[in-house]
N, C-alpha and C. Protein backbone atom coordinates (compact mmCIF):
# COMPACT_ATOMS: atom_id res chain seq x y z
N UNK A 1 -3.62 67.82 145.78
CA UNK A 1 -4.93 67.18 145.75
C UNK A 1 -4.90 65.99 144.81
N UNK A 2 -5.06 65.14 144.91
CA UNK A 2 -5.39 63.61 144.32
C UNK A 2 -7.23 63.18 144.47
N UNK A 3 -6.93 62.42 143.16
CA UNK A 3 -8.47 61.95 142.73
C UNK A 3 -8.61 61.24 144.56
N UNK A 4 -10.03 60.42 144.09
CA UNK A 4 -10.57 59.75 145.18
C UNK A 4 -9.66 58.45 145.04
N UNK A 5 -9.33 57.75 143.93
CA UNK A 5 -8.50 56.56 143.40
C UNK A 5 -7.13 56.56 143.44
N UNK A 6 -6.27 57.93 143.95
CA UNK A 6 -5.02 58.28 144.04
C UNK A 6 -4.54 58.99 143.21
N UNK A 7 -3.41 59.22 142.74
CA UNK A 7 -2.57 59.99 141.69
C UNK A 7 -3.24 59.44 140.04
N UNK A 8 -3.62 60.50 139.87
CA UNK A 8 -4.05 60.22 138.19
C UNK A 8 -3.13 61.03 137.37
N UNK A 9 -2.94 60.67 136.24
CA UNK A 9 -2.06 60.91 135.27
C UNK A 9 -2.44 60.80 133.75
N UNK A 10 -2.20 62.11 132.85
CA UNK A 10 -2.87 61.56 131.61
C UNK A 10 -1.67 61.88 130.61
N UNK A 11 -1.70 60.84 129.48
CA UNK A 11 -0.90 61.23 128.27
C UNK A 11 -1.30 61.23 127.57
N UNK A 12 -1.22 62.31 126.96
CA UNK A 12 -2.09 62.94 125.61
C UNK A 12 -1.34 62.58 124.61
N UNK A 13 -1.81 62.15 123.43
CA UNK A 13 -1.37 62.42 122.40
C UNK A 13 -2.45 61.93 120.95
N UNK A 14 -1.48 62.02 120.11
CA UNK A 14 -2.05 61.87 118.60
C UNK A 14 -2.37 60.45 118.39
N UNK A 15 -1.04 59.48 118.79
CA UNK A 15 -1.39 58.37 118.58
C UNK A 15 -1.12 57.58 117.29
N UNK A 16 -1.15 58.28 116.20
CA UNK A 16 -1.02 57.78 114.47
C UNK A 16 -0.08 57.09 113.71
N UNK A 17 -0.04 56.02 114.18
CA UNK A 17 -0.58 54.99 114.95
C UNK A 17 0.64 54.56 116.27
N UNK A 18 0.17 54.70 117.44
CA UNK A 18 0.96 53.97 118.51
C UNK A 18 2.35 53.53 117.67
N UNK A 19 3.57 53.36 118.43
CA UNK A 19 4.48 52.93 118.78
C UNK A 19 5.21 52.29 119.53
N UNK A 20 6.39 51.45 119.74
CA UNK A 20 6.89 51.23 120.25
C UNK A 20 7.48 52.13 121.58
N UNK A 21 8.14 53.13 120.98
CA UNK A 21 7.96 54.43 121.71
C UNK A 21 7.19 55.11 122.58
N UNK A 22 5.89 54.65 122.22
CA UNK A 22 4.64 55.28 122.89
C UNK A 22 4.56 54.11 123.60
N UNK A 23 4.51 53.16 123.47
CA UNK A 23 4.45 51.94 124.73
C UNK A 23 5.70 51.80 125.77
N UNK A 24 6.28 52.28 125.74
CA UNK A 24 7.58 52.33 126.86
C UNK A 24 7.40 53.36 127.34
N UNK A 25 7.26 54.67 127.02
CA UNK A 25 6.40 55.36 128.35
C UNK A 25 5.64 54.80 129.03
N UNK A 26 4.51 54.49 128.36
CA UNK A 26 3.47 53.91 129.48
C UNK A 26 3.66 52.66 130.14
N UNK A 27 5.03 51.95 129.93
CA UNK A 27 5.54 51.00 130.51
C UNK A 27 5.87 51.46 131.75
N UNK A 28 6.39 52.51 131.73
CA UNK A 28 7.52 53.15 132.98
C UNK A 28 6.72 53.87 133.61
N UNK A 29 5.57 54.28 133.10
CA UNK A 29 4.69 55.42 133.90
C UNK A 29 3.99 54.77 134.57
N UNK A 30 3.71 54.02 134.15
CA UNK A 30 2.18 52.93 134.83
C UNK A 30 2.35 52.84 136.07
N UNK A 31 3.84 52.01 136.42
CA UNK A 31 3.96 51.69 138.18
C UNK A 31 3.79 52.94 138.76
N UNK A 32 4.33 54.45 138.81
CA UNK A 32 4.49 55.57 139.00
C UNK A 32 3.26 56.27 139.59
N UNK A 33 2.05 55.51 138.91
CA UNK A 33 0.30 56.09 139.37
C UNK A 33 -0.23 55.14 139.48
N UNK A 34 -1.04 55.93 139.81
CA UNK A 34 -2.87 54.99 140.38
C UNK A 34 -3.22 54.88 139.40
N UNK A 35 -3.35 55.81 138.64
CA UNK A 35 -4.39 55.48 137.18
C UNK A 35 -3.81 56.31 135.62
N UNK A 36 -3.61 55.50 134.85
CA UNK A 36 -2.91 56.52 133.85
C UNK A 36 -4.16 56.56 132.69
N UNK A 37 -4.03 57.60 132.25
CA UNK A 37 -5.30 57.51 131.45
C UNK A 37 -4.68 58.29 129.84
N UNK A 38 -4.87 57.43 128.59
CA UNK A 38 -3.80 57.39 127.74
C UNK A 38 -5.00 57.97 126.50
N UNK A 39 -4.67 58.64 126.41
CA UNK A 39 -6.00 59.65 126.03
C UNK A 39 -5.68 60.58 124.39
N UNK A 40 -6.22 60.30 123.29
CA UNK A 40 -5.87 60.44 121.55
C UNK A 40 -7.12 61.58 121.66
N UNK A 41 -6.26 62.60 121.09
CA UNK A 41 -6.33 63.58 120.63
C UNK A 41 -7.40 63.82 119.24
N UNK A 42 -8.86 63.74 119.45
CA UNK A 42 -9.79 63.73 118.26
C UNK A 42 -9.42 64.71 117.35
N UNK A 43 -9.55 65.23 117.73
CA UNK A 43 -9.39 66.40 116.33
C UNK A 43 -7.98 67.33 116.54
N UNK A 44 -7.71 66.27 115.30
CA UNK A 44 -5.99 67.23 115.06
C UNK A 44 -5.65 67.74 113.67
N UNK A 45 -4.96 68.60 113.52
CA UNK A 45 -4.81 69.09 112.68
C UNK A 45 -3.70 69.00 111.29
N UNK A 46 -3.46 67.63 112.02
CA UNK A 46 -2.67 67.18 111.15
C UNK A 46 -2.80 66.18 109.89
N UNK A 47 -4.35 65.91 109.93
CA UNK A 47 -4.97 64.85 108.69
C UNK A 47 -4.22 63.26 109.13
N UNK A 48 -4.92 63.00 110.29
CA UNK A 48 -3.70 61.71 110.44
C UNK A 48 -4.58 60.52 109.99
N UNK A 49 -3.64 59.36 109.77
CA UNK A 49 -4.08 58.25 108.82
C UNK A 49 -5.44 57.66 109.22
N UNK A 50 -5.62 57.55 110.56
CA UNK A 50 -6.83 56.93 111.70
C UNK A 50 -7.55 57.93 112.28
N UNK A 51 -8.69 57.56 112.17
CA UNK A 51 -9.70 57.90 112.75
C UNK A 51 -9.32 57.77 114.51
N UNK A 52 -9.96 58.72 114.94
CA UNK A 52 -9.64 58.82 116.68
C UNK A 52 -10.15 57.65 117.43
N UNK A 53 -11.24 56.65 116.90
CA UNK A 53 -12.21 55.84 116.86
C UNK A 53 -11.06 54.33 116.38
N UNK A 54 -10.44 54.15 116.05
CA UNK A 54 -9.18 53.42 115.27
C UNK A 54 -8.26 53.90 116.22
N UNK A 55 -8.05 54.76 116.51
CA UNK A 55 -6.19 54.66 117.48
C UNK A 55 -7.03 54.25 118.69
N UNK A 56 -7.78 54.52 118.78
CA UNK A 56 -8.37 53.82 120.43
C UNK A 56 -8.28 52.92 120.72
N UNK A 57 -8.62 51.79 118.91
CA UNK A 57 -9.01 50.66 119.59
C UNK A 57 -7.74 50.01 119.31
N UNK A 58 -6.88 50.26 118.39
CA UNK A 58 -5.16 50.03 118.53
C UNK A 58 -4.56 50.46 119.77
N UNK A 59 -5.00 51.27 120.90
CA UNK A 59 -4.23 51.50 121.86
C UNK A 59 -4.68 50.15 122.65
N UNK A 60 -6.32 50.10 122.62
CA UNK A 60 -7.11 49.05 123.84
C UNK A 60 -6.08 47.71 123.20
N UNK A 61 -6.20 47.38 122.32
CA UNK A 61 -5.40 45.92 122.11
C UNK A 61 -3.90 45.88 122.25
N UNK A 62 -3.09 46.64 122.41
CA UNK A 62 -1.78 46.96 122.77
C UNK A 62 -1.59 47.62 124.08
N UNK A 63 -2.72 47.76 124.91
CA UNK A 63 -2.68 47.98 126.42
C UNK A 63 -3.46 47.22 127.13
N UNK A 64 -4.12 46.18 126.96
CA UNK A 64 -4.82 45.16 127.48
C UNK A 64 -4.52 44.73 128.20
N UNK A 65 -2.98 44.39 128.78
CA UNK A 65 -2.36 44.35 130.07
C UNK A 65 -2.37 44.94 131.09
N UNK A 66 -2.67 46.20 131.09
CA UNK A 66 -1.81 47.41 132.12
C UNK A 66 -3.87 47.42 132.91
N UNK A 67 -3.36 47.12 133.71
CA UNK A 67 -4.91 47.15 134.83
C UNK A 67 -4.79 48.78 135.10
N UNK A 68 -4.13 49.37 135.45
CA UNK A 68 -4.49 51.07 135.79
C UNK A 68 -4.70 51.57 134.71
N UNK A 69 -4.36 51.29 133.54
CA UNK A 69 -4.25 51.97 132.22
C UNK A 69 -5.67 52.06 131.44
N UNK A 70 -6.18 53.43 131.73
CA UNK A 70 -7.47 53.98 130.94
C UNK A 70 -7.21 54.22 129.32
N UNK A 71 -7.86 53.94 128.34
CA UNK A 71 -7.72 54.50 127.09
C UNK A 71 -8.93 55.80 126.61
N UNK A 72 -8.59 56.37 126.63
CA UNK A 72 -9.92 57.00 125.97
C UNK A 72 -9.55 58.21 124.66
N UNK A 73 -10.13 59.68 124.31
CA UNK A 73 -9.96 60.45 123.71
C UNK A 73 -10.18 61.91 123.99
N UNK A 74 -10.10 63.25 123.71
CA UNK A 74 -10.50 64.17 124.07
C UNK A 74 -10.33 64.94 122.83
N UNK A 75 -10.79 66.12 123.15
CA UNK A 75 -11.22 67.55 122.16
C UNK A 75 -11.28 68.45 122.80
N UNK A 76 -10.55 69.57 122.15
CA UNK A 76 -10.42 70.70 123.01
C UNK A 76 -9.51 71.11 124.21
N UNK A 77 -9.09 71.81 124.97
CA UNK A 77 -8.25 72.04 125.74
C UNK A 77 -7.51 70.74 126.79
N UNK A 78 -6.33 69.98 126.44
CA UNK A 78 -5.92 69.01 127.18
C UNK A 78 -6.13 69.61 129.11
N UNK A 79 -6.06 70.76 129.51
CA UNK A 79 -6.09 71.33 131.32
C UNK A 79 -7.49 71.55 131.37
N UNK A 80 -8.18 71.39 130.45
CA UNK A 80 -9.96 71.26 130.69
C UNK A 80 -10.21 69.57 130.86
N UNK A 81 -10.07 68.77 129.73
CA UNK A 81 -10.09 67.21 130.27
C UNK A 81 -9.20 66.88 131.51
N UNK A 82 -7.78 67.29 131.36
CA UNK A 82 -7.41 66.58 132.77
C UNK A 82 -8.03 66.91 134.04
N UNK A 83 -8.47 68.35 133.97
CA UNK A 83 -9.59 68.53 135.21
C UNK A 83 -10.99 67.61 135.58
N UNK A 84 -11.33 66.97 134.40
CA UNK A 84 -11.76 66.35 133.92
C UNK A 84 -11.69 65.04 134.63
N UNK A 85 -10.79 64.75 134.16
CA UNK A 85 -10.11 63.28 134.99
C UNK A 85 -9.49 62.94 136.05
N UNK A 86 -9.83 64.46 136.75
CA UNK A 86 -9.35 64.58 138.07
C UNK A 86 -7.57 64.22 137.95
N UNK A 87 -7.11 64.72 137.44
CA UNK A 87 -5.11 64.29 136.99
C UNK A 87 -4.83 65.62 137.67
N UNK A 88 -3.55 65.24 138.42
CA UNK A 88 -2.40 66.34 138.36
C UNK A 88 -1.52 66.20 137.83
N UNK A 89 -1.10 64.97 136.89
CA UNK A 89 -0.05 64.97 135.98
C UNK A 89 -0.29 64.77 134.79
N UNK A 90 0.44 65.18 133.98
CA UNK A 90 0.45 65.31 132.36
C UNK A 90 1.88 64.73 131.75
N UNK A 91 1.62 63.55 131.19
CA UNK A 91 3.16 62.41 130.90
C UNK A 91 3.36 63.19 129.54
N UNK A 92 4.51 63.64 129.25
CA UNK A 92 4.89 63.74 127.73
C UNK A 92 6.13 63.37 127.66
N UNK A 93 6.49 62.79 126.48
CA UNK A 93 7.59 62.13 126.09
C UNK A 93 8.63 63.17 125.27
N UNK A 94 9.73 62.55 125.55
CA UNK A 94 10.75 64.00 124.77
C UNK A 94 11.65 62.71 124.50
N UNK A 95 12.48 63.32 122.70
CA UNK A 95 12.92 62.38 122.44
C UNK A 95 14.16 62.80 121.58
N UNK A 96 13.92 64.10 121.23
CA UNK A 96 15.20 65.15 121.36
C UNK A 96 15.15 66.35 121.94
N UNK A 97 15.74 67.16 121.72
CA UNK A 97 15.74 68.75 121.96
C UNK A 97 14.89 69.71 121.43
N UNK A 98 14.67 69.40 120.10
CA UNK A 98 13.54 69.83 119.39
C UNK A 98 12.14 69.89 119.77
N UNK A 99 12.04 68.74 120.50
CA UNK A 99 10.83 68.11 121.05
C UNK A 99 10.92 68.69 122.40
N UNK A 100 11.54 69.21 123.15
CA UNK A 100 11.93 70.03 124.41
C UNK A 100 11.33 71.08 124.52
N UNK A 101 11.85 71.50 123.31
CA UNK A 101 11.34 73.47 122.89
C UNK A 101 10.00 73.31 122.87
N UNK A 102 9.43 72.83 121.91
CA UNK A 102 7.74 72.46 121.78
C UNK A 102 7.20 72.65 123.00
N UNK A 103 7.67 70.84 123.66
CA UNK A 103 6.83 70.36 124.88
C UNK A 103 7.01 72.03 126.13
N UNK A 104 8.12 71.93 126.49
CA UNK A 104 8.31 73.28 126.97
C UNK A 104 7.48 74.57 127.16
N UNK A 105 7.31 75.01 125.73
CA UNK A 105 6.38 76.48 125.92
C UNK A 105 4.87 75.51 125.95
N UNK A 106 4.16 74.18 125.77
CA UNK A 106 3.03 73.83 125.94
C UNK A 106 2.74 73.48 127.57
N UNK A 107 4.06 73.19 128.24
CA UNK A 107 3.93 73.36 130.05
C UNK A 107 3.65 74.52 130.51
N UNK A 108 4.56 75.45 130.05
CA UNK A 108 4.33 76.92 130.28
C UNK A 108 2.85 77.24 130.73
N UNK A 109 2.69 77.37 129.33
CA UNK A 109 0.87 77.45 129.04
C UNK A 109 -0.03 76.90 129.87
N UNK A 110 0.28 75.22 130.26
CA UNK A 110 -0.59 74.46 130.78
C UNK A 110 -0.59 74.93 132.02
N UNK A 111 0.89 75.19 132.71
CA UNK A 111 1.03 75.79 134.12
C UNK A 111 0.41 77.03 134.68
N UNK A 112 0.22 77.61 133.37
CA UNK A 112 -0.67 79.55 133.60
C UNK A 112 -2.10 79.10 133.84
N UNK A 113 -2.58 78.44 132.86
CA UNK A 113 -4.23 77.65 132.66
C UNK A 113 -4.43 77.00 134.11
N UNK A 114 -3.30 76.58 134.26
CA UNK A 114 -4.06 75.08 135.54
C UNK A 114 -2.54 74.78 136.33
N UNK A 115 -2.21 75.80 137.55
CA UNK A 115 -0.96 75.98 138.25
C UNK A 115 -1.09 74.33 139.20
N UNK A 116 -1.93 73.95 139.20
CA UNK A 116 -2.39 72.37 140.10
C UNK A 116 -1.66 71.27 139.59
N UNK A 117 -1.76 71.61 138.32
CA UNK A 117 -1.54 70.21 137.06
C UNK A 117 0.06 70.18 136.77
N UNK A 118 0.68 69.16 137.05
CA UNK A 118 2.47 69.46 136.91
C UNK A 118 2.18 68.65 135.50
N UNK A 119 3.47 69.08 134.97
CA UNK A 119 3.94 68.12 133.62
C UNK A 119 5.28 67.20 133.77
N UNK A 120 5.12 66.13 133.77
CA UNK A 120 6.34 65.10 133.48
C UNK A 120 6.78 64.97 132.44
N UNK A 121 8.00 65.42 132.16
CA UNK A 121 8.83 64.85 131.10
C UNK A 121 9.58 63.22 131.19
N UNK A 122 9.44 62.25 130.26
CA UNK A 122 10.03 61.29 130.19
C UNK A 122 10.84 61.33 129.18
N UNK A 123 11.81 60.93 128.97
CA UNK A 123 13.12 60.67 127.97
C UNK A 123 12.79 59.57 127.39
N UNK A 124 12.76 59.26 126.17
CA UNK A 124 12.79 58.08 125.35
C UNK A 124 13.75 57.43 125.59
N UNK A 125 13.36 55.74 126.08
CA UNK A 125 14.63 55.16 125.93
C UNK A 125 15.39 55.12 124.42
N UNK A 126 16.40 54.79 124.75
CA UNK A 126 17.70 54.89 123.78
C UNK A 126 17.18 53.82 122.63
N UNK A 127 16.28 52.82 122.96
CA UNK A 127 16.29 52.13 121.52
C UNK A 127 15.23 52.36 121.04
N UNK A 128 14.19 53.98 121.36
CA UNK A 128 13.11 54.21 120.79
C UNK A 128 13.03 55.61 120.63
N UNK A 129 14.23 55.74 120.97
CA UNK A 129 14.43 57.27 120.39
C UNK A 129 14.26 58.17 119.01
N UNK A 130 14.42 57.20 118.60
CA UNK A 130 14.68 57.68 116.77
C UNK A 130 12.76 57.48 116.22
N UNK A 131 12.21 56.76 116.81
CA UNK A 131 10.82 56.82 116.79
C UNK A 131 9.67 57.75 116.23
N UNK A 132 9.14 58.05 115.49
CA UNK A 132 8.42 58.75 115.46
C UNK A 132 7.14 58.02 114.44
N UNK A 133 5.28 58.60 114.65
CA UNK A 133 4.65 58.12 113.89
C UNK A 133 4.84 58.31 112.66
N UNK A 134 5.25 59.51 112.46
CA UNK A 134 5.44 59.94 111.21
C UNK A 134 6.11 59.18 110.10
N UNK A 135 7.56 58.89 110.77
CA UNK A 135 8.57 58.36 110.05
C UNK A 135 8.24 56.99 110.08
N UNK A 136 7.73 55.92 110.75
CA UNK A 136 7.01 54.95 110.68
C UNK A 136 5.92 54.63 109.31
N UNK A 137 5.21 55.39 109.49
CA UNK A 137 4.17 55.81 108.13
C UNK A 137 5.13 55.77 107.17
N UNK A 138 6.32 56.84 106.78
CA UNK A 138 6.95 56.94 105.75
C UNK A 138 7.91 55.98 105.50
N UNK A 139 8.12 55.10 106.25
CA UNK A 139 9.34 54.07 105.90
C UNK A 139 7.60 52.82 105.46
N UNK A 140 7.03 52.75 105.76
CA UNK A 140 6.06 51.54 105.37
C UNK A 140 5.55 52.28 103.72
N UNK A 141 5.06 53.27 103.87
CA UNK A 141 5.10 53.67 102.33
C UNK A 141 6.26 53.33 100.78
N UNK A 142 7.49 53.63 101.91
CA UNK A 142 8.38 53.52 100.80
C UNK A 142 8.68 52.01 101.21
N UNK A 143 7.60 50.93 101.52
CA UNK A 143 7.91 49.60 101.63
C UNK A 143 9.26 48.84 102.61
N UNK A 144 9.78 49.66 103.35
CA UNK A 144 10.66 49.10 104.40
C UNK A 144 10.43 48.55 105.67
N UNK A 145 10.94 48.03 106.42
CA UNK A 145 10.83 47.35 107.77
C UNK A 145 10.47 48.23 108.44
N UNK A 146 8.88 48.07 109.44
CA UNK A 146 8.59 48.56 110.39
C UNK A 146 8.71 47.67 111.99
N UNK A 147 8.90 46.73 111.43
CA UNK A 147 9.12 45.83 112.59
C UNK A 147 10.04 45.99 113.76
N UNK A 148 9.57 45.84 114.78
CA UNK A 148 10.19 46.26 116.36
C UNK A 148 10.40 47.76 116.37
N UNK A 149 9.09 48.64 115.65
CA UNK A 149 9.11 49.89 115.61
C UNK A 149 7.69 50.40 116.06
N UNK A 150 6.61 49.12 116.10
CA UNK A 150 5.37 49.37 116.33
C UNK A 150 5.12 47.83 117.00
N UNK A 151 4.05 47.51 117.37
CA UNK A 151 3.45 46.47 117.81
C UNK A 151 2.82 45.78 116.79
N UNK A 152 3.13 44.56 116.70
CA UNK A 152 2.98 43.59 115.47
C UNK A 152 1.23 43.77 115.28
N UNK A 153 0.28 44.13 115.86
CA UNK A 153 -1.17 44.30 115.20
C UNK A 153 -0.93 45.60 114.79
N UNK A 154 -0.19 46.66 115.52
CA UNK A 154 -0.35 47.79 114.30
C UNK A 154 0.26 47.84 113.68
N UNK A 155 1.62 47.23 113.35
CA UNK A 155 1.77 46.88 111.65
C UNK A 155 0.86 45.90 110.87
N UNK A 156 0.42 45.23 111.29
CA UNK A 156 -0.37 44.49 110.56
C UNK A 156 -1.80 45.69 110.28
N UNK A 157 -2.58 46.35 111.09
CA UNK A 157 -3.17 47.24 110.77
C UNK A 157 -2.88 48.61 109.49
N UNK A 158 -1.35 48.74 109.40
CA UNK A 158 -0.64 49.87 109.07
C UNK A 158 -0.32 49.00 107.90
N UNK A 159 -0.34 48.22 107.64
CA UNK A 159 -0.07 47.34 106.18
C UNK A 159 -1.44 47.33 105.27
N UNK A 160 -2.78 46.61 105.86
CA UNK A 160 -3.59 46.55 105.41
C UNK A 160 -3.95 48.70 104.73
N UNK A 161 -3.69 49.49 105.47
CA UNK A 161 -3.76 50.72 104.93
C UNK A 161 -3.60 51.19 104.53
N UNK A 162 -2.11 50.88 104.45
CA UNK A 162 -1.17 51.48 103.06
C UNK A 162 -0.73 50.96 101.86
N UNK A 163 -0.72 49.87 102.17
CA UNK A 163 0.04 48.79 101.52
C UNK A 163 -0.80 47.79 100.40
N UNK A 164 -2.60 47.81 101.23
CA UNK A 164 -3.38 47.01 100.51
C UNK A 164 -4.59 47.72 99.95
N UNK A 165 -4.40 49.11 100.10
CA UNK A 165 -5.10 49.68 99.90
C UNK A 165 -4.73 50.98 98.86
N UNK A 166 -3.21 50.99 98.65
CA UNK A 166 -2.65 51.88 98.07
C UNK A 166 -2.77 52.96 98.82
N UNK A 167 -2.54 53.34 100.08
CA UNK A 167 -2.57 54.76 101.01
C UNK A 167 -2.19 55.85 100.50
């Protein structure tokens, strides 16, 4: 079953703050659907640097290109919103093995909840593999090059936060 608009597709995530990484999925996914809908995770539990309200609008200005490409947010069960958004696919990115195991038992789950909804795994390309928000954050703290690791407004965003503000 497909929306009324064709194959919808959502990628969930945290977002804190976008990546390089996180933009080459949705590089490669985009042609793939009708509508991808790139969707930050409000309430997480991880105390992340931005407000859900802030990665949004860092995603909208670093996806301003992509005409299928929805931005929005959710709360609460990701197979309740994608029903939501009428999606049968769910994009997640894997970028080692570690990240396998995780993503893995969260398909499981998603597949028991909502047997309709498939999950795509994408592989990080090779020069965004090593990627992560986390480690991004922590190399700008300890004052090192984030450059060609994020999109030049969210380092410039990710500077003013840490950097000029003492984060």
């Amino acid at each position: 079953m497909q929306a009324d608009g064709g194959l919808v597709a959502v990628y969930p995530g945290t977002f804190d703050p976008v990546t390089n990484g996180h933009l080459d999925l949705v590089q490669r996914c985009a042609p793939l659907v009708d509508r991808l809908v790139v969707s930050v995770l409000a309430h997480e539990t991880k105390s992340p640097l931005f407000s859900a309200e802030e990665r949004v609008d860092m995603l909208k200005v670093v996806l301003r290109g992509f005409l299928n490409v929805e931005i929005d947010f959710f709360d609460g069960l990701l197979i309740d919103y994608a029903r939501r958004k009428k999606a049968r696919l769910i994009l997640r990115g894997i970028r080692a093995i570690s990240d396998y195991e995780y993503e893995l038992q969260m398909a499981l789950m998603n597949r028991r909840l909502a047997p309709e909804i498939e999950t795509m795994f994408m592989m990080a390309g090779e020069a965004h593999s090593f990627i992560s928000s986390r480690l991004v954050k922590e190399v700008i703290r300890l004052g090192g090059n984030i450059s060609g690791l994020v999109p030049p407004s969210v380092e410039e965003v990710l500077r003013r936060r840490l950097l000029n503000q003492g984060g």
